[in-house]
N, C-alpha and C. Protein backbone atom coordinates (compact mmCIF):
# COMPACT_ATOMS: atom_id res chain seq x y z
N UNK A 1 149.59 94.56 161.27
CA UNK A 1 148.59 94.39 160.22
C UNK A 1 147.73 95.66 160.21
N UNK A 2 147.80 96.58 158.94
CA UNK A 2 146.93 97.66 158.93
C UNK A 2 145.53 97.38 158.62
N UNK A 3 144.38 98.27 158.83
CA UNK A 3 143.43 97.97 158.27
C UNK A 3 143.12 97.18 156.79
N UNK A 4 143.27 97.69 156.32
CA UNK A 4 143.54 97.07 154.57
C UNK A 4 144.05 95.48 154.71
N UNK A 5 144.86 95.04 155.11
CA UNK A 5 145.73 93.68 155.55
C UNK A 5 144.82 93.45 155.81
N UNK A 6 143.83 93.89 157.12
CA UNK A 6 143.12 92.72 157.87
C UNK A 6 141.26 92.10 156.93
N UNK A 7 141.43 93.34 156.01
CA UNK A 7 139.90 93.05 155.26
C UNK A 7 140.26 91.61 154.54
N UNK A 8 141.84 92.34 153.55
CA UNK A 8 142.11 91.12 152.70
C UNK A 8 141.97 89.47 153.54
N UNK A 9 142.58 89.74 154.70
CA UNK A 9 143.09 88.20 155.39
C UNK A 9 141.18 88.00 155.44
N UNK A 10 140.09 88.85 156.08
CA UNK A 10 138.74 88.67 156.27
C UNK A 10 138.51 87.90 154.97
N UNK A 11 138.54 88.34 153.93
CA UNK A 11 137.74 88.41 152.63
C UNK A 11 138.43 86.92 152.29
N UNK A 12 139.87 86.31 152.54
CA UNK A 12 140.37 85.10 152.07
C UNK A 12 140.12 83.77 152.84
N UNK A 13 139.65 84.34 154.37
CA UNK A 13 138.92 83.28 155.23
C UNK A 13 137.54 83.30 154.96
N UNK A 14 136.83 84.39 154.73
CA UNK A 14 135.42 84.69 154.69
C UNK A 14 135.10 85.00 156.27
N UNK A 15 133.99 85.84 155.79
CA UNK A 15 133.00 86.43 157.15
C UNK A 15 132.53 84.63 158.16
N UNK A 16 131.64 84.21 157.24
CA UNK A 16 130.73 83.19 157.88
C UNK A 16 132.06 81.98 158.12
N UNK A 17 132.84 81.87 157.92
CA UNK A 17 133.99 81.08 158.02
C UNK A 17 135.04 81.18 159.22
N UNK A 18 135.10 82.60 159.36
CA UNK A 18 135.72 83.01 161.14
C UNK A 18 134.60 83.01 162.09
N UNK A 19 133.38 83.43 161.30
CA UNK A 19 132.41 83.29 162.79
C UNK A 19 132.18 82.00 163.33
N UNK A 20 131.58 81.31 162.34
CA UNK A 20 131.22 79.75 162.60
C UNK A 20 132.90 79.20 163.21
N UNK A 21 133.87 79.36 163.19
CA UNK A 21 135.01 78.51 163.68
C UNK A 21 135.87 79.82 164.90
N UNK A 22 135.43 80.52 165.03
CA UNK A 22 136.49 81.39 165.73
C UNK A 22 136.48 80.77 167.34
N UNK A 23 136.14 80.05 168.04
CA UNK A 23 136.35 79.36 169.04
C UNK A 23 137.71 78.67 168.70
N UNK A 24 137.10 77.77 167.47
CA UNK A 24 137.86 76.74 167.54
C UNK A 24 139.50 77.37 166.84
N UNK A 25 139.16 78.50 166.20
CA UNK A 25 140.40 78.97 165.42
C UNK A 25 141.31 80.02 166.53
N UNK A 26 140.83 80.24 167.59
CA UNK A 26 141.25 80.81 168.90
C UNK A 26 141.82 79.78 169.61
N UNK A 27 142.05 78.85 169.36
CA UNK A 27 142.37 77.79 170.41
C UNK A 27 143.46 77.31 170.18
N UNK A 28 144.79 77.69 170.37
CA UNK A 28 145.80 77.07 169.91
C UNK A 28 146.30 75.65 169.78
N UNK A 29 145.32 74.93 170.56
CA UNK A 29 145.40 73.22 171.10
C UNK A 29 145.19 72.67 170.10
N UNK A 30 144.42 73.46 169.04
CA UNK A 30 143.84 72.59 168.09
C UNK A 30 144.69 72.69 166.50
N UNK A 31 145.34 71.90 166.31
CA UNK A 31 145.72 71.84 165.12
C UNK A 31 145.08 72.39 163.96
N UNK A 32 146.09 73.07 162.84
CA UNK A 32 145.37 73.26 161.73
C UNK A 32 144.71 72.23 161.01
N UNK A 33 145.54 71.05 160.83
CA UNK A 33 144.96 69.93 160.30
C UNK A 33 143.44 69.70 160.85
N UNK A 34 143.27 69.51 161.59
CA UNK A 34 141.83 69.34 162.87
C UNK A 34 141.13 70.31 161.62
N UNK A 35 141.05 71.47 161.67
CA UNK A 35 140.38 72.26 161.29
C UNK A 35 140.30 72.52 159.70
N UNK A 36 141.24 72.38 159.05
CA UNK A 36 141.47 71.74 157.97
C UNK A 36 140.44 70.86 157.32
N UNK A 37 140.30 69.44 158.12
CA UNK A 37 139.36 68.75 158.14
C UNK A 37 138.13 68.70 158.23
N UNK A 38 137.79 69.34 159.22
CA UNK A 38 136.59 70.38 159.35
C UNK A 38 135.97 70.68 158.28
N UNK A 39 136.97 71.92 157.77
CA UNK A 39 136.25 72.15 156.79
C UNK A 39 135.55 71.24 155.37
N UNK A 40 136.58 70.80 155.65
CA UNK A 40 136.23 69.89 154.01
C UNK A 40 135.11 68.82 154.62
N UNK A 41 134.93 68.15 155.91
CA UNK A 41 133.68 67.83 156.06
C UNK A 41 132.48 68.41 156.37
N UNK A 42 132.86 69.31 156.95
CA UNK A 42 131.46 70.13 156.99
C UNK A 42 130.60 71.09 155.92
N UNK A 43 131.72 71.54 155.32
CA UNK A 43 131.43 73.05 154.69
C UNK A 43 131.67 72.56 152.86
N UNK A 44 132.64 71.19 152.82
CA UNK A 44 132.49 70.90 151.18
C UNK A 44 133.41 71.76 150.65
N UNK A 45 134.66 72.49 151.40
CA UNK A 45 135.63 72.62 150.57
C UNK A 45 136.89 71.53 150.61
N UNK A 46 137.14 72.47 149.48
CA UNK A 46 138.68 71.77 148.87
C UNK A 46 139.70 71.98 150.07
N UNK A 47 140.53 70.77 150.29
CA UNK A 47 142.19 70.92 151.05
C UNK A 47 142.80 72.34 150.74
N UNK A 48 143.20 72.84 149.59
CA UNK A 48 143.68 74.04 149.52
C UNK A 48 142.74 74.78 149.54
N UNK A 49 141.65 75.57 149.39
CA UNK A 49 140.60 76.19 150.22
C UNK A 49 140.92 76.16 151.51
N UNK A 50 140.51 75.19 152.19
CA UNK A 50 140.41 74.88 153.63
C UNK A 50 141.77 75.72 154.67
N UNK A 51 143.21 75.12 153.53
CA UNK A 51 144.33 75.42 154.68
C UNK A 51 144.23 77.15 154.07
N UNK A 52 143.58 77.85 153.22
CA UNK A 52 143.88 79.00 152.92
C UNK A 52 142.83 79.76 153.61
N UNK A 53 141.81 79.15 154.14
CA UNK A 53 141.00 79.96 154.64
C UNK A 53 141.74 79.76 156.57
N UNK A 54 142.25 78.83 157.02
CA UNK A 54 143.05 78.67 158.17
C UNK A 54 143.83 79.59 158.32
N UNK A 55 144.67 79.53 157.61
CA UNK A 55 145.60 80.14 157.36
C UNK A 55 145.65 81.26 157.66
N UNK A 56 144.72 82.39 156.69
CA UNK A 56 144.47 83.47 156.63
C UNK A 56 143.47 84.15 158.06
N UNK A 57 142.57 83.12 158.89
CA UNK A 57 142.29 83.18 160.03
C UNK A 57 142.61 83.23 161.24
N UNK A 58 144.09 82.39 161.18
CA UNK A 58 144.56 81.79 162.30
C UNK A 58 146.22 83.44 162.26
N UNK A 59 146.25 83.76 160.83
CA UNK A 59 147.23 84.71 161.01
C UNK A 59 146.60 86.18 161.74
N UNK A 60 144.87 86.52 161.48
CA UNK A 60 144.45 87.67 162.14
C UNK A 60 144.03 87.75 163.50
N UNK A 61 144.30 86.47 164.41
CA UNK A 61 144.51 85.86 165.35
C UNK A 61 145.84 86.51 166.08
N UNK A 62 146.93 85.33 164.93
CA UNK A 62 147.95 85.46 165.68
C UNK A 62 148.21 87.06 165.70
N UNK A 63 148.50 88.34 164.83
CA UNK A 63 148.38 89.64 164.72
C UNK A 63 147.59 89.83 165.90
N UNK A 64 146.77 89.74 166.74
CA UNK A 64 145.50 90.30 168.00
C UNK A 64 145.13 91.02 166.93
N UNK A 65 144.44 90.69 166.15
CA UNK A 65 143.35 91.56 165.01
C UNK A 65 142.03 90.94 165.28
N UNK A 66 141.84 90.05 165.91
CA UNK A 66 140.90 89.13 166.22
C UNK A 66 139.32 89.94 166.71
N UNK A 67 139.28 90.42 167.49
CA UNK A 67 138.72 91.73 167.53
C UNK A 67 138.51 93.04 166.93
N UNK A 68 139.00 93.16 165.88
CA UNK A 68 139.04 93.99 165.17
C UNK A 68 138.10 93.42 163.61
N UNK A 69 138.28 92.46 163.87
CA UNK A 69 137.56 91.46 162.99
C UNK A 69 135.86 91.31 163.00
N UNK A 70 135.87 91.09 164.34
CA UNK A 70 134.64 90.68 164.78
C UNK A 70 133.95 91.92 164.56
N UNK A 71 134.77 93.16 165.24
CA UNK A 71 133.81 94.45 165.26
C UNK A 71 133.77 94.87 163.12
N UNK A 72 134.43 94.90 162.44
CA UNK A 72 134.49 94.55 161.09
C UNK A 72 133.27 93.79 160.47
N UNK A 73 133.15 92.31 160.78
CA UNK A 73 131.86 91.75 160.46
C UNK A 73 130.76 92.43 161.20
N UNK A 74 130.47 92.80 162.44
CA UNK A 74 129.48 93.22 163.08
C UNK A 74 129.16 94.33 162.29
N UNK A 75 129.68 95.11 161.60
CA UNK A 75 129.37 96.38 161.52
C UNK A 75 128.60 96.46 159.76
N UNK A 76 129.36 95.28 158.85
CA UNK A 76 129.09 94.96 157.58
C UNK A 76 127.64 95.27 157.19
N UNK A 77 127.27 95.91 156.33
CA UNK A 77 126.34 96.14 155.38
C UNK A 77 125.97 95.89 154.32
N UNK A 78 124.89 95.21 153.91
CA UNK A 78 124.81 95.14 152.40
C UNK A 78 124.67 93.78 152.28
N UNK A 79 124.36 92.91 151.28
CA UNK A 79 124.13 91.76 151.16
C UNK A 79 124.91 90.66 151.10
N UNK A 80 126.07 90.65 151.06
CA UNK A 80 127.42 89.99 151.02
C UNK A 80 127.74 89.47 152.89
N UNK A 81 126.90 90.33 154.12
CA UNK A 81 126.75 90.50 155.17
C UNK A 81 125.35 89.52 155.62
N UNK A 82 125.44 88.13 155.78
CA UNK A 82 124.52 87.79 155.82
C UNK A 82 123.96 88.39 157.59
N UNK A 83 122.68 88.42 158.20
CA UNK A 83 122.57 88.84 159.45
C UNK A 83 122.61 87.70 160.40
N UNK A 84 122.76 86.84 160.29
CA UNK A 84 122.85 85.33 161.04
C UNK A 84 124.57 85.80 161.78
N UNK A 85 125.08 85.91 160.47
CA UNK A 85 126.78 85.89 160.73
C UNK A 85 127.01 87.20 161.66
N UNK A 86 126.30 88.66 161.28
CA UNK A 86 126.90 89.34 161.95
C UNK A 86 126.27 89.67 163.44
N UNK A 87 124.91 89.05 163.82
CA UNK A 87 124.66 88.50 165.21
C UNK A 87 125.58 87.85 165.62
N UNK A 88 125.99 86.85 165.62
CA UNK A 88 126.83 86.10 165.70
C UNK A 88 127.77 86.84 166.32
N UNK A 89 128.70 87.80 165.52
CA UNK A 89 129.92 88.82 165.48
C UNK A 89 130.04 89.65 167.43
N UNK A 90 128.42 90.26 166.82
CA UNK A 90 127.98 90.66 168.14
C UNK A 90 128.21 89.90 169.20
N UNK A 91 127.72 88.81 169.15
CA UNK A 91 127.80 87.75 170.34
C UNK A 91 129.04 87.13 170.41
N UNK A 92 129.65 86.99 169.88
CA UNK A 92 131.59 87.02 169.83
C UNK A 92 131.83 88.39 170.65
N UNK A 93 131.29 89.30 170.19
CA UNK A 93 132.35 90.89 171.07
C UNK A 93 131.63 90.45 172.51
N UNK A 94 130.24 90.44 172.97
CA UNK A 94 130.03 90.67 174.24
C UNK A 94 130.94 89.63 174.87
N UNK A 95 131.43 88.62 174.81
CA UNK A 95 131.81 87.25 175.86
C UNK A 95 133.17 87.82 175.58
N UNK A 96 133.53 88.57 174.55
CA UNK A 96 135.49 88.53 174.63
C UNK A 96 135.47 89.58 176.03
């Protein structure tokens, strides 16, 4: 996955969408469905939303882009970058 690949897969899961779940989207134990679910109870999306934002999460994962990700959101600028999420990012890189 080149750079470019990994924004698109970012931009189709969303920033605040890998941060808030990247434990759980790191965890291979856990079914997509599980998370799937998740979403649509927590967050108020749609089933196809949900498995497309999985999807697209769980593939920059499987790639080890996973880190490359985090340092990606951490680094984001501009208002589309909320600062909640990219603290967050930060605090994802120190514990990996």
């Amino acid at each position: 996955m080149n750079h470019d690949e990994l924004i698109k897969e970012i931009r189709r899961c969303g920033m605040a969408t890998f941060i808030t779940y990247y434990s759980d989207l790191n965890n291979q134990n856990i079914l997509n469905k599980v998370l799937i679910d998740k979403l649509i109870d927590n967050e108020g999306y749609t089933k196809i939303c949900s498995m497309t934002k999985i999807r697209s999460a769980r593939n920059i994962i499987k790639k080890s882009k996973g880190r490359d990700a985090l340092l990606y959101i951490a680094s984001r600028k501009g208002k589309n970058a909320a600062q909640n999420i990219k603290l967050t990012a930060v605090k994802l890189l120190r514990e990996k």
